[in-house]
Protein backbone atom coordinates (compact mmCIF):
# COMPACT_ATOMS: atom_id res chain seq x y z
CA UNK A 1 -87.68 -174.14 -17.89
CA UNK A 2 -87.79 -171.14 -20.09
CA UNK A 3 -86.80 -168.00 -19.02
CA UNK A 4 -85.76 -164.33 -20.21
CA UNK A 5 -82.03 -163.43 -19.29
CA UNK A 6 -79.85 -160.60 -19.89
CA UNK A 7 -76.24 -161.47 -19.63
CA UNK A 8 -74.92 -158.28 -18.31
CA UNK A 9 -76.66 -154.59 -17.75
CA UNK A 10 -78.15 -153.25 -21.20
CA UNK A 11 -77.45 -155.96 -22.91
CA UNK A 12 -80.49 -157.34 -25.20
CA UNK A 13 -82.52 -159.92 -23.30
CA UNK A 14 -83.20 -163.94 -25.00
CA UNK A 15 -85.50 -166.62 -23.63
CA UNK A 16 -83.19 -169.93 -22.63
CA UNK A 17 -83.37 -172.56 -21.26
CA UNK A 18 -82.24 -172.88 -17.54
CA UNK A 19 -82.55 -175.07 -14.79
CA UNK A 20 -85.87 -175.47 -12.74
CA UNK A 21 -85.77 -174.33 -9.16
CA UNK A 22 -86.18 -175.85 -6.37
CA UNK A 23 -88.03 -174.79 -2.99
CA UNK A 24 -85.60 -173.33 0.15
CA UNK A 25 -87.52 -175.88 3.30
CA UNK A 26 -89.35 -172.38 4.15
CA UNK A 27 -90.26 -171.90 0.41
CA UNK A 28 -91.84 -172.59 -2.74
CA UNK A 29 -91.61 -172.69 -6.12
CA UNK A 30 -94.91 -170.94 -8.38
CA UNK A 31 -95.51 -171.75 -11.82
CA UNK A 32 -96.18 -168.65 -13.05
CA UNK A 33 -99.32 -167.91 -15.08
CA UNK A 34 -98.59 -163.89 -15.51
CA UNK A 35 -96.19 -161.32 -14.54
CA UNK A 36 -96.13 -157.88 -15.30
CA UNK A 37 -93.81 -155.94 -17.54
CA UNK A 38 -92.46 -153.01 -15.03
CA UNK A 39 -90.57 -149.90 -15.13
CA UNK A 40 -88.62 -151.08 -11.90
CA UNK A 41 -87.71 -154.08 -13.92
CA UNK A 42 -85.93 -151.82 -16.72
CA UNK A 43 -84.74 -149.62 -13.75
CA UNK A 44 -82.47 -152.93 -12.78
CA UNK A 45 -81.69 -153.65 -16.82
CA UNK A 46 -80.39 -150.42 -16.47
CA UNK A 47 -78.26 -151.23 -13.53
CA UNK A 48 -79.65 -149.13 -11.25
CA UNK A 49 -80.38 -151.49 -8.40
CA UNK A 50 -77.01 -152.97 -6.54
CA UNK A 51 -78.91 -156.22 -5.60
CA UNK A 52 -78.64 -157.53 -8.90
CA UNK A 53 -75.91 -159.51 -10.24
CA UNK A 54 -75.98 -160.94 -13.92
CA UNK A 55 -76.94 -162.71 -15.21
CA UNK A 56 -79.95 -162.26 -14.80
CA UNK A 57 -83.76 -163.30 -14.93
CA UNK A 58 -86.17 -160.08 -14.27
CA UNK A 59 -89.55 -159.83 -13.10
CA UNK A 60 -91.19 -159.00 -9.84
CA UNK A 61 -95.12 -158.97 -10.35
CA UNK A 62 -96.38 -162.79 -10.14
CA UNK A 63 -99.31 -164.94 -9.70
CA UNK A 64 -99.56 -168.74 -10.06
CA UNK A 65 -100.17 -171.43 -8.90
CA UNK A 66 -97.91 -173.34 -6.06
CA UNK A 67 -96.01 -175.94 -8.18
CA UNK A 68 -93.72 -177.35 -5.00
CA UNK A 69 -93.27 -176.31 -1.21
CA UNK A 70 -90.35 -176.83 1.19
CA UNK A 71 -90.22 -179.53 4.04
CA UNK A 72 -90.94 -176.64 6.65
CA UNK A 73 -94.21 -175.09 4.94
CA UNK A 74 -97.49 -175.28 6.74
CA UNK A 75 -99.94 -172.92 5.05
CA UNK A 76 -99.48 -173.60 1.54
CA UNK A 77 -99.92 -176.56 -0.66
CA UNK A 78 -99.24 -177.26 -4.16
CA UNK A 79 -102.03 -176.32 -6.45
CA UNK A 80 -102.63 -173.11 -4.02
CA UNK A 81 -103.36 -169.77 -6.50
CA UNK A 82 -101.11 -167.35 -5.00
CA UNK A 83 -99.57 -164.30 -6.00
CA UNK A 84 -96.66 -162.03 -3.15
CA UNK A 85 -95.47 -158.55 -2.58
CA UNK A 86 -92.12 -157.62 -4.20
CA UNK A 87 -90.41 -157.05 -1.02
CA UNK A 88 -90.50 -161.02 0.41
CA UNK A 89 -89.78 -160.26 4.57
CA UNK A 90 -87.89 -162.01 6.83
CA UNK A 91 -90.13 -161.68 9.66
CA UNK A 92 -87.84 -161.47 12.49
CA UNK A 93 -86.47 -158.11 12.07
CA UNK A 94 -87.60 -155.14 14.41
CA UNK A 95 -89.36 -153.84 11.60
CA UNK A 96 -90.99 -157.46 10.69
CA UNK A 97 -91.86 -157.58 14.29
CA UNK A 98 -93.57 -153.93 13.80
CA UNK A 99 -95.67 -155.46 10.89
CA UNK A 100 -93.59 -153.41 8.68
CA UNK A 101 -92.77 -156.14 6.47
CA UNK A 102 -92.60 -153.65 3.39
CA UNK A 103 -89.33 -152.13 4.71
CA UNK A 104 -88.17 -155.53 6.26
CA UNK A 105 -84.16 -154.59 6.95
CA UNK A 106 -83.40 -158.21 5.88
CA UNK A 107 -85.65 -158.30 2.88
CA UNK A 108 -85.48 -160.52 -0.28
CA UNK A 109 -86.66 -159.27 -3.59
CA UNK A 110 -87.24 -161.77 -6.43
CA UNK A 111 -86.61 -160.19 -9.76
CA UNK A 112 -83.58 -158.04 -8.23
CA UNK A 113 -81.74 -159.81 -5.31
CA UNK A 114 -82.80 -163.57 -6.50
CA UNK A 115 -84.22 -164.76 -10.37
CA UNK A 116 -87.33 -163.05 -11.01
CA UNK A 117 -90.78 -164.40 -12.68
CA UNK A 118 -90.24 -163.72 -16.45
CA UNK A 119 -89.79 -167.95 -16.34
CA UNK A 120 -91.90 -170.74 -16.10
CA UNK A 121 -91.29 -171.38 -12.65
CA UNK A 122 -89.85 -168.60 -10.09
CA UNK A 123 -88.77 -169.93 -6.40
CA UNK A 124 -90.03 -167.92 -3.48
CA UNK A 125 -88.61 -168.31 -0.03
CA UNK A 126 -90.61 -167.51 3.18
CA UNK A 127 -93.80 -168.57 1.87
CA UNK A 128 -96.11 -169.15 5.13
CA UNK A 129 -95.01 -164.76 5.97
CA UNK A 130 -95.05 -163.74 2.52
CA UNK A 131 -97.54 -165.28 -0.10
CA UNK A 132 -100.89 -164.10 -0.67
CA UNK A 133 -103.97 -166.38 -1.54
CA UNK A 134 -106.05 -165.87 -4.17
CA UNK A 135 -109.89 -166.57 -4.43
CA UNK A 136 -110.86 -169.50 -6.90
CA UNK A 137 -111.45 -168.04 -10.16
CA UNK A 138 -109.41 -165.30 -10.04
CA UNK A 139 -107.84 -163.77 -13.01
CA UNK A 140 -103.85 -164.28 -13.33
CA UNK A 141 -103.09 -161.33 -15.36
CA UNK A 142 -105.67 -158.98 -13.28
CA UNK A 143 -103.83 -160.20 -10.05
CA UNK A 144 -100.37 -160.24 -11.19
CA UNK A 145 -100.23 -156.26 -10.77
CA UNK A 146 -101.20 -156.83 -6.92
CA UNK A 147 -97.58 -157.87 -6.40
CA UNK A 148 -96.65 -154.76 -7.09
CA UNK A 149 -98.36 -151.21 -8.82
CA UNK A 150 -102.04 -151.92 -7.31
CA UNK A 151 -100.24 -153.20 -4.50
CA UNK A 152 -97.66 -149.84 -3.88
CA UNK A 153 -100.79 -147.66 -4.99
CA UNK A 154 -103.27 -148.89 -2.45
CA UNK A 155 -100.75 -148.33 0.35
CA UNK A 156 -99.38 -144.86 -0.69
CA UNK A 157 -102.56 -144.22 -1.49
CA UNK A 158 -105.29 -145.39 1.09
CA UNK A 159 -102.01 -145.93 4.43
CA UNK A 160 -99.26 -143.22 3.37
CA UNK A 161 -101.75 -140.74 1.66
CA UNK A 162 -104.89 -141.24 4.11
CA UNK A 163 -107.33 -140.57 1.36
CA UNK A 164 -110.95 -140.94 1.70
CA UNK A 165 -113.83 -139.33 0.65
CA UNK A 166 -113.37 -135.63 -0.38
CA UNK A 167 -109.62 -135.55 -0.41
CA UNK A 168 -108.20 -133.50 -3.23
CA UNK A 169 -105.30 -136.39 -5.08
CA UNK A 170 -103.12 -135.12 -7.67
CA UNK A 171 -101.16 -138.06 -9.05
CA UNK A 172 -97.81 -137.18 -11.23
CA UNK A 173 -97.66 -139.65 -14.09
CA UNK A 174 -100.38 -142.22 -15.24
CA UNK A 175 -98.14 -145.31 -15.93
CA UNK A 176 -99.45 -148.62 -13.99
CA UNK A 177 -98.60 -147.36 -10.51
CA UNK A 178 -99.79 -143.91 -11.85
CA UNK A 179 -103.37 -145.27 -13.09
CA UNK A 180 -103.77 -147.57 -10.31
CA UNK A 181 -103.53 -144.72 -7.82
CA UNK A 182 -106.39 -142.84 -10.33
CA UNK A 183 -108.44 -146.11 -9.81
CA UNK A 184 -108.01 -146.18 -6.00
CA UNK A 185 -108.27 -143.23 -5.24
CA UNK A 186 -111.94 -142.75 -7.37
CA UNK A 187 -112.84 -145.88 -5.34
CA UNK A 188 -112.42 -143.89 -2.17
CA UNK A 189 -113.95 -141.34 -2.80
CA UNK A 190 -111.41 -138.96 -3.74
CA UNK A 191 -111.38 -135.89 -6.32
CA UNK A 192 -108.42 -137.21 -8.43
CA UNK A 193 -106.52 -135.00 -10.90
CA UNK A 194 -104.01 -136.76 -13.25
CA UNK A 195 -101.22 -134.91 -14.75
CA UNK A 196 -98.94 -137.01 -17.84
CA UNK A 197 -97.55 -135.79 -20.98
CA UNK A 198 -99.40 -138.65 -23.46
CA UNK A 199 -103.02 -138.19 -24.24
CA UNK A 200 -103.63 -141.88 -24.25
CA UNK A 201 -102.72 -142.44 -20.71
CA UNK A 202 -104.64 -138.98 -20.06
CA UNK A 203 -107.55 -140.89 -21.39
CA UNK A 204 -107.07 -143.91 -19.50
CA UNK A 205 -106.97 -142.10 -16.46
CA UNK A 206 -110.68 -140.62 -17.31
CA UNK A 207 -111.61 -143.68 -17.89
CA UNK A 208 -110.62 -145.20 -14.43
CA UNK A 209 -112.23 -142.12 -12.53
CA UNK A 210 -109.99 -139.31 -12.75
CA UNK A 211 -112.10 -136.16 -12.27
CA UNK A 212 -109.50 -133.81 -13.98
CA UNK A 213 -106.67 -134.82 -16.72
CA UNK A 214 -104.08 -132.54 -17.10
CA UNK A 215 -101.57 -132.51 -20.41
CA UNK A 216 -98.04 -131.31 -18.72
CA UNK A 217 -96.92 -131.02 -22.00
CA UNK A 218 -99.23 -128.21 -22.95
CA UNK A 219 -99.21 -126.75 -19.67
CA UNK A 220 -96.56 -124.14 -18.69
CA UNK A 221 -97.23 -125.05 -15.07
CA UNK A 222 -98.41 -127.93 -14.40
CA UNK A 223 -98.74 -127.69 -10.34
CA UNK A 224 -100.44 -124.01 -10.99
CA UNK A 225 -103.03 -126.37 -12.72
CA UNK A 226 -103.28 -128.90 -10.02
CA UNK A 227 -103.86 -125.32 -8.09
CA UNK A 228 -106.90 -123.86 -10.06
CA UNK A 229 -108.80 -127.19 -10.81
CA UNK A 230 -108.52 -127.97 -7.13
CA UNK A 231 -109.48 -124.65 -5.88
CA UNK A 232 -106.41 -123.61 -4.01
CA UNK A 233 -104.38 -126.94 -3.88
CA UNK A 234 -103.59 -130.91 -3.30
CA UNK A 235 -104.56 -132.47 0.17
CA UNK A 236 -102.48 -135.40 -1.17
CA UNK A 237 -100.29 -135.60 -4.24
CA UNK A 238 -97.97 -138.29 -5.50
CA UNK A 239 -95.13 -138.57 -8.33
CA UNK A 240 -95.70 -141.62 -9.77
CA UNK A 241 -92.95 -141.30 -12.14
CA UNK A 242 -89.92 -141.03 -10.29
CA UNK A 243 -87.80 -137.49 -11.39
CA UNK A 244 -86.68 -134.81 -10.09
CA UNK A 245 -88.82 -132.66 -12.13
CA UNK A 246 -92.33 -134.64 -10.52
CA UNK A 247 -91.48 -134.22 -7.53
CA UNK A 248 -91.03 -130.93 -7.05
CA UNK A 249 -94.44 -130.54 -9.00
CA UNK A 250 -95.80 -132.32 -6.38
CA UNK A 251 -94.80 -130.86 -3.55
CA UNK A 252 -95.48 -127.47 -5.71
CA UNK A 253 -99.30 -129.05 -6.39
CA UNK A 254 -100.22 -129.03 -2.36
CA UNK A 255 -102.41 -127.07 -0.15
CA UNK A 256 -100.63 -125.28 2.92
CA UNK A 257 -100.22 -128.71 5.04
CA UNK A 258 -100.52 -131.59 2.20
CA UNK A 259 -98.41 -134.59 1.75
CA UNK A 260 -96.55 -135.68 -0.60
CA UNK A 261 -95.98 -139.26 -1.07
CA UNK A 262 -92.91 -140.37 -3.38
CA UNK A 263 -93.70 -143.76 -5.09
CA UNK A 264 -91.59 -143.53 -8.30
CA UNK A 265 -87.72 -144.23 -8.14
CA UNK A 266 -85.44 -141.56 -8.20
CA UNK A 267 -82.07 -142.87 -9.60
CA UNK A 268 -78.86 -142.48 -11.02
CA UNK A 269 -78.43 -138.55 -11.15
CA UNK A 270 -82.16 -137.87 -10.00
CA UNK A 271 -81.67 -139.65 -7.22
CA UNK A 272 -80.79 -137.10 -4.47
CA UNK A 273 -83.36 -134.19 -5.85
CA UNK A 274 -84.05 -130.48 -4.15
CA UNK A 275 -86.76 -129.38 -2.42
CA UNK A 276 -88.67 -126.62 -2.02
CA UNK A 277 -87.80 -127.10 1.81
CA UNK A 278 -88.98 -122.88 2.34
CA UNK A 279 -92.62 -124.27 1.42
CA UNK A 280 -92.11 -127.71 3.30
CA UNK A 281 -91.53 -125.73 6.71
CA UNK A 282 -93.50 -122.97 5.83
CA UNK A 283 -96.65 -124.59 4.99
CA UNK A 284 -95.68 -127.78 6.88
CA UNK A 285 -95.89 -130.43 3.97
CA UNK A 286 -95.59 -133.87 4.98
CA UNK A 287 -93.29 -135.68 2.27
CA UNK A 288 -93.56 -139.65 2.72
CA UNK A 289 -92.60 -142.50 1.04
CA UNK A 290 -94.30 -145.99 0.27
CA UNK A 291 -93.10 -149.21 -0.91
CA UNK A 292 -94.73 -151.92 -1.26
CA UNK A 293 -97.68 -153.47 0.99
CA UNK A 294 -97.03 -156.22 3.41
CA UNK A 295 -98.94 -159.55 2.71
CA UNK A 296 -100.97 -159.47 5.85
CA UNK A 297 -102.16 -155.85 4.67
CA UNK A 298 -103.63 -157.24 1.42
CA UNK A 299 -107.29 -158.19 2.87
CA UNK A 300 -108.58 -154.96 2.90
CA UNK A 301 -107.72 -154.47 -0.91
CA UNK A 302 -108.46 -158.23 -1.44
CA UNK A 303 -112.30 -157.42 -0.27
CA UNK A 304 -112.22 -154.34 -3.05
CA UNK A 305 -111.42 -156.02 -5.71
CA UNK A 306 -113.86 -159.12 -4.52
CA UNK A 307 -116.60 -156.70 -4.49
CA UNK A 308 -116.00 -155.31 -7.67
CA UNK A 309 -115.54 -151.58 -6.40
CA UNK A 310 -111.93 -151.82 -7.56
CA UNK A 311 -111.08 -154.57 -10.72
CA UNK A 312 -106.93 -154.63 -11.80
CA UNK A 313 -107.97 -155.65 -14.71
CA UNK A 314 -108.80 -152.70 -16.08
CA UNK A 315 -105.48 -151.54 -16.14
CA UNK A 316 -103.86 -154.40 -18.66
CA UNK A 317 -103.92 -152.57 -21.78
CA UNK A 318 -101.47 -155.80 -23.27
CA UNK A 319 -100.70 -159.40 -23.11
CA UNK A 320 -97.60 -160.61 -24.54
CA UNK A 321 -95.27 -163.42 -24.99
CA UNK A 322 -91.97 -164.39 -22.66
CA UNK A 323 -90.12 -163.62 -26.35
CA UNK A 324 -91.78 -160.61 -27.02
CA UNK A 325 -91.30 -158.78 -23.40
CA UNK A 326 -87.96 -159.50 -23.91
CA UNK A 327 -87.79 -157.61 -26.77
CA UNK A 328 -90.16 -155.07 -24.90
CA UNK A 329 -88.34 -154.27 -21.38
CA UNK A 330 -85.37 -152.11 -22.81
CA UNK A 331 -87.83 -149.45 -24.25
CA UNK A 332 -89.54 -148.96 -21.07
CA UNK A 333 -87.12 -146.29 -20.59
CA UNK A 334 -87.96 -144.36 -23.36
CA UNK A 335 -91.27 -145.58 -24.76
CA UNK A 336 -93.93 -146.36 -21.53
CA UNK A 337 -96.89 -148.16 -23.22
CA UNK A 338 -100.45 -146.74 -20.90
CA UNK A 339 -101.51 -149.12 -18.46
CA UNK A 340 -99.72 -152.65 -17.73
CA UNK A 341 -98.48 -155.40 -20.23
CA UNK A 342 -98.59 -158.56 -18.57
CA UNK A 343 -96.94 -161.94 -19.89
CA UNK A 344 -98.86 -164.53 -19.78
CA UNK A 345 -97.55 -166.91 -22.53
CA UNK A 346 -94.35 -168.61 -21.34
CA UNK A 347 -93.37 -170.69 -24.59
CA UNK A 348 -93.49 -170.55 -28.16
CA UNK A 349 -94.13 -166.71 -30.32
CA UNK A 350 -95.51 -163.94 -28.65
């Protein structure tokens, strides 16, 4: 099969030829129609994520099709359109047995701790606990994001957030995850307010329902802003980016008891940021975090999306090659594209 590798952390990415998988007896192996380009996946470029050891084959946002299935799999068949969360569970875990898959102590993630889905053909393991079917006719690239950014932003959203109809949402950042919290959250009824620095993904998030776009850019203080347009602060407010700088803005954004719910990744020297813990215990913030969404939560967004209250695709502002993402997934760092690019041609040019 073809696949994009990087040979060791930041080094330039090429599409080669590898060997095809094969299914674990629990597992399968999906021939993948589209996966998204994600800023977690440049995170582990980077190096940033000890699971991964390269080489290496990235990607962690996937729908197919079932191509093969293990000896021991009862549920799924090949031919099945499927797509999975990005944390794959173990399900026998005390968190598993919780239904807290998400956090599963045991987890697998393909794309980081096993090859990922910028291939042909990505192998799965677990499939009966962890795969997700999807309705005939459904759109690969729309659904490829609901492995993980619509996925992560329903849950910190609609579970870690509680938002519903009225609720005041600030949302840090209007990259995928960023947007698809604007989108969710409009569908819920919430007053959203999105804060970026780029006037195209300020734009976008109008578009999808945000009631309020702030530039932080041309804003001396940005939370102050959340502040006045939502008449004295946040009930919930996320960074969706994942720096220091966001999430103090959030926390800064709130009402006097608001959460905060931390989706974006914090790493290298960002990774252990300060807190305005005065205002946490004086005003009794809640600060949560999400990740992910376990595959037996996904009905509830499944029925959203069927009704047409809540459509992914809306978010792929580009569809690109296996050669050209490779050439695309160092700049994430530096040069965010609005919305989601999504692969969904695996051979010849982009």
């Amino acid at each position: 099969m073809k696949a994009a590798i990087y040979p060791a952390f930041q080094a330039p990415l090429s599409v080669e030829t590898v060997a095809d998988p094969t299914p674990d007896a629990d597992g399968v192996v999906i021939e993948v129609r589209a996966t998204g380009l994600c800023r977690s996946d440049w995170h582990g470029w980077m190096g940033h994520d000890p699971m991964i050891e390269p080489p290496h084959v990235p990607g962690h946002e996937v729908a197919g099709v079932v191509a093969a299935v293990g000896a021991s799999v009862r549920d799924f068949a090949v031919g099945d359109r499927v797509t999975v969360p990005f944390v794959v569970a173990c399900g026998e875990c005390a968190e598993c047995r919780r239904g807290d898959q998400q956090v599963c102590s045991r987890q697998v993630q393909p794309g980081f701790s096993s090859w990922g889905s910028f291939a042909e053909l990505v192998a799965l393991p677990r499939a009966d606990l962890n795969l997700v079917r999807l309705r005939d006719g459904a759109d690969f690239v729309a659904m490829a994001s609901l492995g993980c950014r619509f996925a992560t932003a329903w849950r910190a959203v609609a579970s870690q957030g509680r938002a519903g109809p009225g609720t005041k949402l600030a949302v840090f950042g209007c990259g995928g995850v960023g947007l698809s919290a604007v989108m969710i959250g409009a569908a819920l009824g919430a007053e959203v307010v999105a804060v970026d620095v780029e006037p195209g993904a300020l734009r976008l998030a109008a578009e999808l329902g945000a009631t309020h776009a702030i530039d932080a850019s041309r804003t001396p203080d940005a939370s102050a802003a959340v502040v006045e347009r939502t008449g004295g602060g946040a009930d919930l407010s996320l960074d969706a980016v994942g720096s220091a700088a966001a999430f103090r803005a959030s926390l800064l954004a709130l009402r006097r008891r608001g959460r905060h719910v931390q989706i974006g990744l914090l790493a290298g020297s960002e990774s252990e940021p300060r807190a305005p813990m005065d205002r946490v215990i004086g005003w009794e913030l809640e600060l949560v975090g999400s990740h992910g969404l376990a595959a037996h939560a996904y009905p509830a967004l499944l029925e959203l999306v069927a009704a047409g209250r809540l459509d992914p695709a809306r978010l792929v502002t580009a569809r690109v090659g296996l050669e050209t993402a490779a050439e695309l997934l160092p700049q994430l760092g530096s040069h965010p594209s609005p919305g989601i690019t999504v692969i969904d041609r695996f051979l010849g040019p982009a």
